[in-house]
Protein backbone atom coordinates (compact mmCIF):
# COMPACT_ATOMS: atom_id res chain seq x y z
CA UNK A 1 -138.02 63.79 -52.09
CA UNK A 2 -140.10 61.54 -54.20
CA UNK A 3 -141.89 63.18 -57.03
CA UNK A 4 -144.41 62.63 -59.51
CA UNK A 5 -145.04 63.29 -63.18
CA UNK A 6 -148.13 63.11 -64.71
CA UNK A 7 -147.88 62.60 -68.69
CA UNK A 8 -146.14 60.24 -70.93
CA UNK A 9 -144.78 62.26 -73.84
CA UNK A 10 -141.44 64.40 -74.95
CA UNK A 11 -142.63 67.16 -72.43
CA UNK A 12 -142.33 64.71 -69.71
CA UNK A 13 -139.04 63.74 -70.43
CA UNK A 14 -137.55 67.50 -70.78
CA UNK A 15 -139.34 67.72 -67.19
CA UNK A 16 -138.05 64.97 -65.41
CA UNK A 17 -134.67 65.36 -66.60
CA UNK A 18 -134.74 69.12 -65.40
CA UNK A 19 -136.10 67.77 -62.27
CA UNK A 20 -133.52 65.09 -61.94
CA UNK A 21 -130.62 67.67 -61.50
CA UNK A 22 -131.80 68.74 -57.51
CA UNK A 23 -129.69 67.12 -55.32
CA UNK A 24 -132.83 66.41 -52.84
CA UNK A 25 -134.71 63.95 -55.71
CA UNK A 26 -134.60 60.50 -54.95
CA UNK A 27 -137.51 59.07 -56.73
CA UNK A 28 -139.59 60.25 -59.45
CA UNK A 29 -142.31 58.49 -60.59
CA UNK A 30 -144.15 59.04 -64.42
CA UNK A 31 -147.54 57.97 -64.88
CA UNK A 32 -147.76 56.40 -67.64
CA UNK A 33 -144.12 57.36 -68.75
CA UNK A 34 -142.79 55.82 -72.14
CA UNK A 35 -140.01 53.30 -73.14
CA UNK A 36 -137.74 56.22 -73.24
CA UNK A 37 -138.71 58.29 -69.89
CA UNK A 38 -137.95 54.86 -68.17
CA UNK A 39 -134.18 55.41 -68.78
CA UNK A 40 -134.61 58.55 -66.30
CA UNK A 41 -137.78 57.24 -63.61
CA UNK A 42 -139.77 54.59 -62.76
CA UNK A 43 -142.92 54.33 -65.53
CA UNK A 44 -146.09 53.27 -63.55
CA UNK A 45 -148.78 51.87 -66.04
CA UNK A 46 -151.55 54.15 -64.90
CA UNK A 47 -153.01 56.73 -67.42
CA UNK A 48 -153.14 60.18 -67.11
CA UNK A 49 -156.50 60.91 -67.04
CA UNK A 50 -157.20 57.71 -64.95
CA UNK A 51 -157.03 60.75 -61.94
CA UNK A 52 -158.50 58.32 -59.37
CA UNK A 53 -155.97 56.02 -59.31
CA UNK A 54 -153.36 58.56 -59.73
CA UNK A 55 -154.49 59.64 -56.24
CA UNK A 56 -154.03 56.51 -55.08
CA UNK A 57 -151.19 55.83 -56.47
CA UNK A 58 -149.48 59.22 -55.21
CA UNK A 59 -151.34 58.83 -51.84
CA UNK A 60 -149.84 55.08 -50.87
CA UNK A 61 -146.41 56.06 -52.28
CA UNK A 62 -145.90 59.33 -50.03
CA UNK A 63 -145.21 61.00 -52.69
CA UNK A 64 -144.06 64.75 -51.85
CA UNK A 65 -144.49 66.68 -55.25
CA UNK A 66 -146.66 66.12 -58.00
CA UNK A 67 -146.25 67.35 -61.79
CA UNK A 68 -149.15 67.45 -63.92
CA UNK A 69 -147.59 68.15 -67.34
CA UNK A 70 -150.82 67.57 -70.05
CA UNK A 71 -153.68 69.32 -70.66
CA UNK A 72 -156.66 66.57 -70.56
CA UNK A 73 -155.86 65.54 -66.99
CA UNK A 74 -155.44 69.51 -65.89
CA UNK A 75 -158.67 70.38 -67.68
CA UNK A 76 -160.23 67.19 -65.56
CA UNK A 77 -159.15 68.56 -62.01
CA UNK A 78 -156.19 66.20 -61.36
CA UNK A 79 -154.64 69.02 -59.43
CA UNK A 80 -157.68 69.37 -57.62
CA UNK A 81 -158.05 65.80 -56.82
CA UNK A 82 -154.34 65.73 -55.53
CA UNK A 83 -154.43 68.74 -53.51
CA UNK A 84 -157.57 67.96 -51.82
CA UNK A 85 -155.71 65.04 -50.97
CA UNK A 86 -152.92 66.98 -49.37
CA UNK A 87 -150.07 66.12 -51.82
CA UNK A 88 -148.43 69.66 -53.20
CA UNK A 89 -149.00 70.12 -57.22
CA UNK A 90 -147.24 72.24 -60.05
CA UNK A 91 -150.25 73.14 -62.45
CA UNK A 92 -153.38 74.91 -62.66
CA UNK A 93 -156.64 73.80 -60.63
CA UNK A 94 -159.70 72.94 -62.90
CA UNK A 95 -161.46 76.20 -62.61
CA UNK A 96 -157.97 77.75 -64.02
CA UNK A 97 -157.13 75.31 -66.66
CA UNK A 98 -160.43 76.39 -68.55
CA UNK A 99 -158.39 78.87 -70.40
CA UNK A 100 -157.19 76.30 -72.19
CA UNK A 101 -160.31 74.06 -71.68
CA UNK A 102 -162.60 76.10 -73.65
CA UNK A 103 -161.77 78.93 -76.67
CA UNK A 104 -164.72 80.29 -75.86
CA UNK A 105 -163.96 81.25 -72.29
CA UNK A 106 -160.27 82.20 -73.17
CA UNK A 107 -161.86 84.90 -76.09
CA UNK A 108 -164.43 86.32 -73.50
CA UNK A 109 -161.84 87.18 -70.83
CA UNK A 110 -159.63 88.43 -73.14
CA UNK A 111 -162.66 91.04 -74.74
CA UNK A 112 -163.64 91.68 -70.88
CA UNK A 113 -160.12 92.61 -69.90
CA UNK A 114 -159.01 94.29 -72.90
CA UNK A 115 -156.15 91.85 -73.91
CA UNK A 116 -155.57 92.05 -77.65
CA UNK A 117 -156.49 89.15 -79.49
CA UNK A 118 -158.27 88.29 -83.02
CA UNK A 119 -162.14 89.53 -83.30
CA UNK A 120 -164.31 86.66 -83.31
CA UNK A 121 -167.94 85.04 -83.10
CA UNK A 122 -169.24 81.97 -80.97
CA UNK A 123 -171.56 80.16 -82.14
CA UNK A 124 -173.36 76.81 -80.40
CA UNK A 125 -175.82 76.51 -83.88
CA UNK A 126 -174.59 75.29 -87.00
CA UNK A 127 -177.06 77.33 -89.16
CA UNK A 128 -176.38 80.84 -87.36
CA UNK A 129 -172.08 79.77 -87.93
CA UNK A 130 -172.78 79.16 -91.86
CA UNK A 131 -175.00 81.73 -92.26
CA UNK A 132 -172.18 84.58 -90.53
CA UNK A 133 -169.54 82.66 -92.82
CA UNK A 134 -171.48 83.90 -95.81
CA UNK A 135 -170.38 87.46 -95.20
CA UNK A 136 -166.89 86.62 -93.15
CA UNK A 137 -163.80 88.07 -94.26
CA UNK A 138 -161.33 84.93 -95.93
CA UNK A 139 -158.77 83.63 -95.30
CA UNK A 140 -160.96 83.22 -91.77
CA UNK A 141 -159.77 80.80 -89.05
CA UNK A 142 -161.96 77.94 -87.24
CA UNK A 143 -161.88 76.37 -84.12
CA UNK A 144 -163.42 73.73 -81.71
CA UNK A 145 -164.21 75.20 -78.33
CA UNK A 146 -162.62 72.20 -76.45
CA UNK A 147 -159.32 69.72 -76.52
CA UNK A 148 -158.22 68.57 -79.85
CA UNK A 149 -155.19 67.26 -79.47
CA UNK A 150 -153.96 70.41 -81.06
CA UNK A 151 -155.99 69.70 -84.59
CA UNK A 152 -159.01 71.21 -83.88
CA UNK A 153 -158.18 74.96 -85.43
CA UNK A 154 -158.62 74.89 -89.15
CA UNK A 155 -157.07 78.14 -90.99
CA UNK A 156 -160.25 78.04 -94.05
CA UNK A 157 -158.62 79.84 -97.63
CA UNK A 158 -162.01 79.99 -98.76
CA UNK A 159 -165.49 79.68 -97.67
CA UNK A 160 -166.32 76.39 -98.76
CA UNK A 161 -163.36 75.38 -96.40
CA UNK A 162 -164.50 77.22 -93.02
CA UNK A 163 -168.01 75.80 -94.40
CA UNK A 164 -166.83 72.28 -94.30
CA UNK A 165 -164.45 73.02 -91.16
CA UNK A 166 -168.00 74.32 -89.06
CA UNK A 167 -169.77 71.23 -90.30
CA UNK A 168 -167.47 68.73 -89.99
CA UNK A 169 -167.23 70.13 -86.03
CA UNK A 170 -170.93 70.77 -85.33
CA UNK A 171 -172.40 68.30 -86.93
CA UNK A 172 -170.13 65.20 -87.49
CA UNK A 173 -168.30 65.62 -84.36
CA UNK A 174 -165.12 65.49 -85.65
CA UNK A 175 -163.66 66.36 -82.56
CA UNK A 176 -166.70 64.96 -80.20
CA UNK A 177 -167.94 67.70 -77.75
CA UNK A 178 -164.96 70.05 -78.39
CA UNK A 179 -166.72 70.72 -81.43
CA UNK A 180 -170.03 71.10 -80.56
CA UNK A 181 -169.20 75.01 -79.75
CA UNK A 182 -167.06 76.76 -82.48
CA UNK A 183 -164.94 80.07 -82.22
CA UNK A 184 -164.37 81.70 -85.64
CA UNK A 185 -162.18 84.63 -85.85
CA UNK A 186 -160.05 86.93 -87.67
CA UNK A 187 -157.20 85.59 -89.45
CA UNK A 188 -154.20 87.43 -88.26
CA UNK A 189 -150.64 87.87 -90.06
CA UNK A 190 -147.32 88.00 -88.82
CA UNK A 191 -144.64 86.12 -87.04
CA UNK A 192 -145.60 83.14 -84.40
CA UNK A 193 -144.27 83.21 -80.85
CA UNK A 194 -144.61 80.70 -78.23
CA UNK A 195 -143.76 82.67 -74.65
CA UNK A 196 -143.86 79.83 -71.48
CA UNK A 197 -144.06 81.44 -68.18
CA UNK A 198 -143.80 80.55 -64.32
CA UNK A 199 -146.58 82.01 -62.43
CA UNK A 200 -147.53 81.83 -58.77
CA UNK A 201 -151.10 83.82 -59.47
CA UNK A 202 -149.37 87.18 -58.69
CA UNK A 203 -145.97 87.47 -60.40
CA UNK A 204 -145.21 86.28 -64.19
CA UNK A 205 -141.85 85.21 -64.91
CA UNK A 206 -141.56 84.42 -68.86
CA UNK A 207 -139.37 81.70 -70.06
CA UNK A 208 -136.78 82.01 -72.96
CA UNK A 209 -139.05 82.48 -76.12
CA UNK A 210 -139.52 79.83 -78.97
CA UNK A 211 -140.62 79.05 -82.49
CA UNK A 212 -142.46 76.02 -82.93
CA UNK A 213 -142.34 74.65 -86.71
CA UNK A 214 -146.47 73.03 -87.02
CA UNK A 215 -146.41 71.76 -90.18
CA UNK A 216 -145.70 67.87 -91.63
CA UNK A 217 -143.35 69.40 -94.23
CA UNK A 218 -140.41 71.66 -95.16
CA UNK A 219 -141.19 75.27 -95.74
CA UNK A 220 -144.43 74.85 -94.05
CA UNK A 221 -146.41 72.19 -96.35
CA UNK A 222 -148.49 69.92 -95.47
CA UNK A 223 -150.54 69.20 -92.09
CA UNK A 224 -150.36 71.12 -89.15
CA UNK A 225 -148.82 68.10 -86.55
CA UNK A 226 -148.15 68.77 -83.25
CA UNK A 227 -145.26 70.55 -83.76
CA UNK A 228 -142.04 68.91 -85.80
CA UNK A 229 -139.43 71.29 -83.89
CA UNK A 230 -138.76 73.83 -82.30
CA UNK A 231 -135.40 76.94 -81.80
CA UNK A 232 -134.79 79.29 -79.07
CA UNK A 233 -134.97 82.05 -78.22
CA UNK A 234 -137.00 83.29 -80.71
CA UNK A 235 -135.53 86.37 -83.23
CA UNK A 236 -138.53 88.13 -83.55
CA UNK A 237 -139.14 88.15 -79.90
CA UNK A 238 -137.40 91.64 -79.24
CA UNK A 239 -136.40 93.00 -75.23
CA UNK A 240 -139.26 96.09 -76.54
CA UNK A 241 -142.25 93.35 -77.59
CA UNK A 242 -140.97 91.64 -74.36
CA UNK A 243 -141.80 94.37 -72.26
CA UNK A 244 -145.13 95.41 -74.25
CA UNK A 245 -146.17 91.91 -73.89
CA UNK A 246 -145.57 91.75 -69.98
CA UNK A 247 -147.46 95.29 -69.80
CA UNK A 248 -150.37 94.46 -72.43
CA UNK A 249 -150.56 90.60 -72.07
CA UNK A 250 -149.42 88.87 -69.73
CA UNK A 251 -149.81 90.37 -66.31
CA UNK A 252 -153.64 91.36 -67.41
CA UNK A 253 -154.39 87.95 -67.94
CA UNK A 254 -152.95 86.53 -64.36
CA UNK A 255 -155.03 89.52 -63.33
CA UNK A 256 -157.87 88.75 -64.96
CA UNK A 257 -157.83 85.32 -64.12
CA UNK A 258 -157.69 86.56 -60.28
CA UNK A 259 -160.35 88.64 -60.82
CA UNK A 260 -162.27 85.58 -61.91
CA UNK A 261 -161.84 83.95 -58.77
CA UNK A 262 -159.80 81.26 -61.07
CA UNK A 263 -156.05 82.01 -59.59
CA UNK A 264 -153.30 80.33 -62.76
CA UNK A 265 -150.70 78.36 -60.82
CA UNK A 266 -148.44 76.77 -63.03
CA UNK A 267 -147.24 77.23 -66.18
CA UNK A 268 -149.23 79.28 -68.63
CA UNK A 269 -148.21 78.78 -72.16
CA UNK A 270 -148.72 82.36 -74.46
CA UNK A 271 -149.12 81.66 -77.91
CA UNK A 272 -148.39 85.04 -79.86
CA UNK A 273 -149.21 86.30 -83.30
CA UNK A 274 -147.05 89.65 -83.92
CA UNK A 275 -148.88 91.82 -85.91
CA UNK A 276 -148.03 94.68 -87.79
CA UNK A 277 -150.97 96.70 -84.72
CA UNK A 278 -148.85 94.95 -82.15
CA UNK A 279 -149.06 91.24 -80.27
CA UNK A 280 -151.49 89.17 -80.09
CA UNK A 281 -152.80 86.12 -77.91
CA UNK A 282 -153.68 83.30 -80.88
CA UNK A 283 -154.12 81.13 -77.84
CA UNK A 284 -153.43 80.27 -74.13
CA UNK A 285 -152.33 76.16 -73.12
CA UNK A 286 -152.56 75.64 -69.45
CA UNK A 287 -149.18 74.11 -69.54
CA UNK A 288 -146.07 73.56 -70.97
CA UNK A 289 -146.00 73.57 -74.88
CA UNK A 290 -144.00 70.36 -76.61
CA UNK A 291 -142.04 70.55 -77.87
CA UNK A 292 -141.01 73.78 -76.70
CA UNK A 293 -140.33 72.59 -73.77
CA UNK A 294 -137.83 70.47 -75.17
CA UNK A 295 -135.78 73.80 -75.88
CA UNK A 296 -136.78 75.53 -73.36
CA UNK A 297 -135.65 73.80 -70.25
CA UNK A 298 -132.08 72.86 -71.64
CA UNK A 299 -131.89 76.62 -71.01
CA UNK A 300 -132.90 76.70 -67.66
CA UNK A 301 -130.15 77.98 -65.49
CA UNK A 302 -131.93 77.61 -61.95
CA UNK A 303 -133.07 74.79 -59.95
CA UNK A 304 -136.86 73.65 -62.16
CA UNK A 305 -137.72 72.03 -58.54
CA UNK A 306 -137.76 74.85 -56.48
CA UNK A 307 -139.56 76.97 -59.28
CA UNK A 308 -141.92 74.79 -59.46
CA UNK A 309 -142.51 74.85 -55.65
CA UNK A 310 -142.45 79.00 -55.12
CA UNK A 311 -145.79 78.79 -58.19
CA UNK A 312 -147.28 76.19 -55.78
CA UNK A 313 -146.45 78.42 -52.62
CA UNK A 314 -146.81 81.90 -54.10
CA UNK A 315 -143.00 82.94 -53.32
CA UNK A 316 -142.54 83.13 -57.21
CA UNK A 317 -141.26 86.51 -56.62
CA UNK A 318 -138.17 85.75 -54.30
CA UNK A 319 -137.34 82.54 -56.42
CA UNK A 320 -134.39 83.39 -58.98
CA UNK A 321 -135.24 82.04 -62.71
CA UNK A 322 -132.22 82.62 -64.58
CA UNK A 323 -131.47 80.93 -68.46
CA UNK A 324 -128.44 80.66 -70.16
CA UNK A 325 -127.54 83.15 -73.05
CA UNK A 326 -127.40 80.33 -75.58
CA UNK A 327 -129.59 79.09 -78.17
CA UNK A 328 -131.15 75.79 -78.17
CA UNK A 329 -132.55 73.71 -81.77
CA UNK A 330 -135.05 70.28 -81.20
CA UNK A 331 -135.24 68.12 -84.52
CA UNK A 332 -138.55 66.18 -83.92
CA UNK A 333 -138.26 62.36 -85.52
CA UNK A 334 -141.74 61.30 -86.57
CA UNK A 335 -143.19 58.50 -88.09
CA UNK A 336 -144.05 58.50 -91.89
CA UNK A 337 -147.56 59.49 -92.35
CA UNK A 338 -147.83 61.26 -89.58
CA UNK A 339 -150.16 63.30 -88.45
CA UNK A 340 -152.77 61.04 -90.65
CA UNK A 341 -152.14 57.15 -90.31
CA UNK A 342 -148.52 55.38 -89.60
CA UNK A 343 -147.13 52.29 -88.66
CA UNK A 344 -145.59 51.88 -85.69
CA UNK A 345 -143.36 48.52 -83.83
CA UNK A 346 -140.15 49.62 -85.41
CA UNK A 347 -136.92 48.52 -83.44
CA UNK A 348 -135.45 52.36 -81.93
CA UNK A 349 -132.26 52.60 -81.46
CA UNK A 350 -129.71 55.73 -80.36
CA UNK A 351 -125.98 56.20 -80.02
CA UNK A 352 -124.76 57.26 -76.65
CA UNK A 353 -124.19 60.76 -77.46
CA UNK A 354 -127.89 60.96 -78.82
CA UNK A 355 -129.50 59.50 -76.40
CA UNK A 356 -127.80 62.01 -74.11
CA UNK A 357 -129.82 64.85 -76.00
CA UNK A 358 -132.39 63.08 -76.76
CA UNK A 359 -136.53 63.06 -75.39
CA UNK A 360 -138.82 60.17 -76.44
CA UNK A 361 -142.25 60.72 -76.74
CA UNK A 362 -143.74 57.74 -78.79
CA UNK A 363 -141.50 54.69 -77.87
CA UNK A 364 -142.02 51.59 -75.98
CA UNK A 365 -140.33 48.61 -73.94
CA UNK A 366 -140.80 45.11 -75.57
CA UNK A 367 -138.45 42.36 -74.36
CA UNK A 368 -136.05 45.19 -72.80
CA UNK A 369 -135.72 47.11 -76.08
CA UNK A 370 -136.76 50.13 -77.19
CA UNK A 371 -140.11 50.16 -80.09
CA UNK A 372 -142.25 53.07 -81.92
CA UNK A 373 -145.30 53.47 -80.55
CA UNK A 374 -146.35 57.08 -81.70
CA UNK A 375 -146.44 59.83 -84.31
CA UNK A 376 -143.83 62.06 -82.94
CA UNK A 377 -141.07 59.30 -81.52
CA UNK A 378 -138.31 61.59 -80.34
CA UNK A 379 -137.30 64.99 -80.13
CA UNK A 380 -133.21 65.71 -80.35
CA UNK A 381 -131.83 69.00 -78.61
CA UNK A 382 -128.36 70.87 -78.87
CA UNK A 383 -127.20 74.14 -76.56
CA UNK A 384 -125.21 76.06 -78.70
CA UNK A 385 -123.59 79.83 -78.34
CA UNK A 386 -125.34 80.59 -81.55
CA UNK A 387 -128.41 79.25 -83.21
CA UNK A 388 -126.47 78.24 -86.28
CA UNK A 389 -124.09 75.56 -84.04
CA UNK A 390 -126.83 74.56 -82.52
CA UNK A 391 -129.19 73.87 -85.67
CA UNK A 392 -125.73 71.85 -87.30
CA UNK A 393 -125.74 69.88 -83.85
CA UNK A 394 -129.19 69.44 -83.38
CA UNK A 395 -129.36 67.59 -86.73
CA UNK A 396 -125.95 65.70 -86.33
CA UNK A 397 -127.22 64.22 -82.99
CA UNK A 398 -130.59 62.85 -84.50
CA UNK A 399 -128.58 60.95 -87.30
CA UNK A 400 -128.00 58.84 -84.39
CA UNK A 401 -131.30 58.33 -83.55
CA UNK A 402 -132.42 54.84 -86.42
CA UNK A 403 -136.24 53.48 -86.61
CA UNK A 404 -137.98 52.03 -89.59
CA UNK A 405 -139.85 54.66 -91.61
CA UNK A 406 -138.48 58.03 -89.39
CA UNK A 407 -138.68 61.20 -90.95
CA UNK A 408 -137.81 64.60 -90.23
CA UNK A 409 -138.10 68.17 -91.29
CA UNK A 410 -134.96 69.26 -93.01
CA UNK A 411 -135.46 73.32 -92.14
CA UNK A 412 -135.53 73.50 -88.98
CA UNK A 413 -134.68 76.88 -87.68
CA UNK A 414 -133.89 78.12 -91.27
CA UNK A 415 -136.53 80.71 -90.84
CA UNK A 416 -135.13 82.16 -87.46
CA UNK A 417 -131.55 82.33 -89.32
CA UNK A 418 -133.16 84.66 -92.03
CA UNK A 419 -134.99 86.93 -89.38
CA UNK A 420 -131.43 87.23 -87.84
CA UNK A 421 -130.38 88.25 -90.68
């Protein structure tokens, strides 16, 4: 078979690797791919929202299975577009992918359907969204309706914050048109979860859960990034919140969405706040998270391929997905400054045993060799039998990973050991 992946990051490269491991792959293609991903699949210089000439591309290249892995392109219709032209896709059509596509939407289906979430306004005029923040309970928590790259929710301490936050949004279009609409909502407390999880439209079948560590820093300082590492499965993710989630959460929503006449194929990321009243939905991604997938799939037991296929074909529920009982660590490498500004060009290099456990995501190829081209650059995974070998091994593996001006967080998975405890 020759595949396709759409998507050039860390994600891809967990993907593709997964993918790489059926027997019946011959090809598999990446558009645009990185310096790195080219190690494991031929990088085509096409972009991935450039969704005409991925069509094209996929058409005149008999391609037999495609991957879209990123949001934008999802939210665009490239599934759509590739469907329509009779090549077989793992992801959400357009009309599906607007649960991630808009905050707005996502909120409203979850108040319709009764799934339980933070309470929350919309509002598409700046005046009405500073006047309501006048009386709004603080801490309060902003967001841009749209795609921000994962920076457009702003947790406001005080009202002067959420203030700026709504104006900087509205009416400087800080994020462009993902802005223009805001959701503002209750600020919830409690331990983060990040459930993936296999759908078909009719059955769910959850992934191993994760923590994702946001912030620049150690101990949680600094910016929120796109996420600087990530441990599975996740402590506070019990077998009883499992169940209460699968009951409460996320069945209702692949219901809901089939109510909606917008059947989720795909992968349909849950982002979970538990709170001392029970889970949460923070958010929904139409896709998989990075870089939790980056732990994730290193867990995977069963073929990703034919997974991938029963969601397409809706025989999700005779397809076995099976994960080892291990625990996985990813130490994300990032360039200094990141998420704000950074230099990039810096030589990369890895020893063979990192490189083994390694996923680039910002790297690449000048005159054969490997160069930073991004804010995250790689993303180092150990499989462990317990999370503290595979924390010690996560970290000993990325000393092997050397670029100019690389820095990492220090504590990752520190706060899963305590919960353990």
């Amino acid at each position: 078979m020759n595949l396709l992946v759409v998507g050039g990051g860390g994600r891809e490269h967990a993907i593709i690797r997964s993918l790489k491991k059926n027997p019946e792959v011959e090809t598999i293609y990446a558009l645009p791919g990185n310096g790195g991903i080219a190690q494991d699949a031929v990088c085509v210089g096409i972009g991935a929202t450039d969704i005409e000439n991925i069509v094209a591309f996929a058409t005149e290249n008999k391609i037999d299975y495609a991957v879209v892995a990123p949001d934008d392109p999802l939210v665009l219709g490239c599934v759509d577009a590739l469907e329509n032209a009779g090549i077989p896709c793992f992801g959400p059509r357009a009309n599906a992918a607007i649960i991630e596509g808009s905050k707005a939407f996502s909120k409203n289906l979850m108040k319709k359907y009764g799934i339980p979430t933070a309470s929350y306004e919309i509002f598409t005029d700046l005046d009405a969204a500073l006047t309501y923040l006048d009386t709004a309970p603080i801490p309060t928590v902003v967001k841009a309706d749209g795609l921000a790259l994962g920076k457009g929710v702003i947790i406001a301490q005080t009202r002067e914050e959420a203030k700026q936050a709504v104006t900087d949004m509205m009416a400087n279009a800080k994020f462009g048109k993902s802005g223009s609409t805001v959701v503002i909502e209750e600020f919830l407390t409690g331990p983060e979860v990040s459930v993936l999880a296999f759908t078909d439209g009719k059955v769910v079948r959850p992934m191993v859960s994760s923590m994702d560590h946001k912030r620049a820093g150690d101990n949680d300082t600094g910016l929120n990034t796109g996420g600087m590492g990530t441990i599975a499965p996740n402590p506070y993710y019990t077998e009883d919140i499992a169940k209460q989630c699968m009951k409460e959460i996320f069945l209702p929503t692949i219901r809901a969405m089939k109510k909606e006449r917008r059947t989720f194929k795909g992968c349909l990321y849950f982002g979970l706040m538990l709170t001392p009243k029970g889970p949460k939905v923070i958010e929904y991604n139409c896709r998989f998270g990075d870089p939790e997938t980056q732990v994730v799939l290193p867990l995977l037991k069963s073929d990703l391929l034919t997974i991938m296929m029963a969601c397409t074909n809706g025989t999700l529920a005779k397809t076995p997905v099976r994960f080892a009982r291990k625990h996985a660590c990813c130490v994300i490498k990032a360039s200094a400054g990141y998420p704000e500004s950074y230099k990039k060009g810096f030589k990369l290099t890895m020893s063979d045993r990192a490189a083994k456990a390694t996923f680039v995501a910002g790297a690449k190829l000048e005159d054969g060799k490997l160069v930073t081209s991004g804010g995250r650059v790689t993303g180092t995974t150990a499989v462990r039998g317990t999370l503290e070998d595979a924390i010690t091994a996560a970290y000993r593996l990325s000393a092997g990973v050397k670029f100019r001006n690389a820095y990492c967080r220090s504590d990752i998975g520190q706060k899963a050991l305590q919960a353990k405890k």
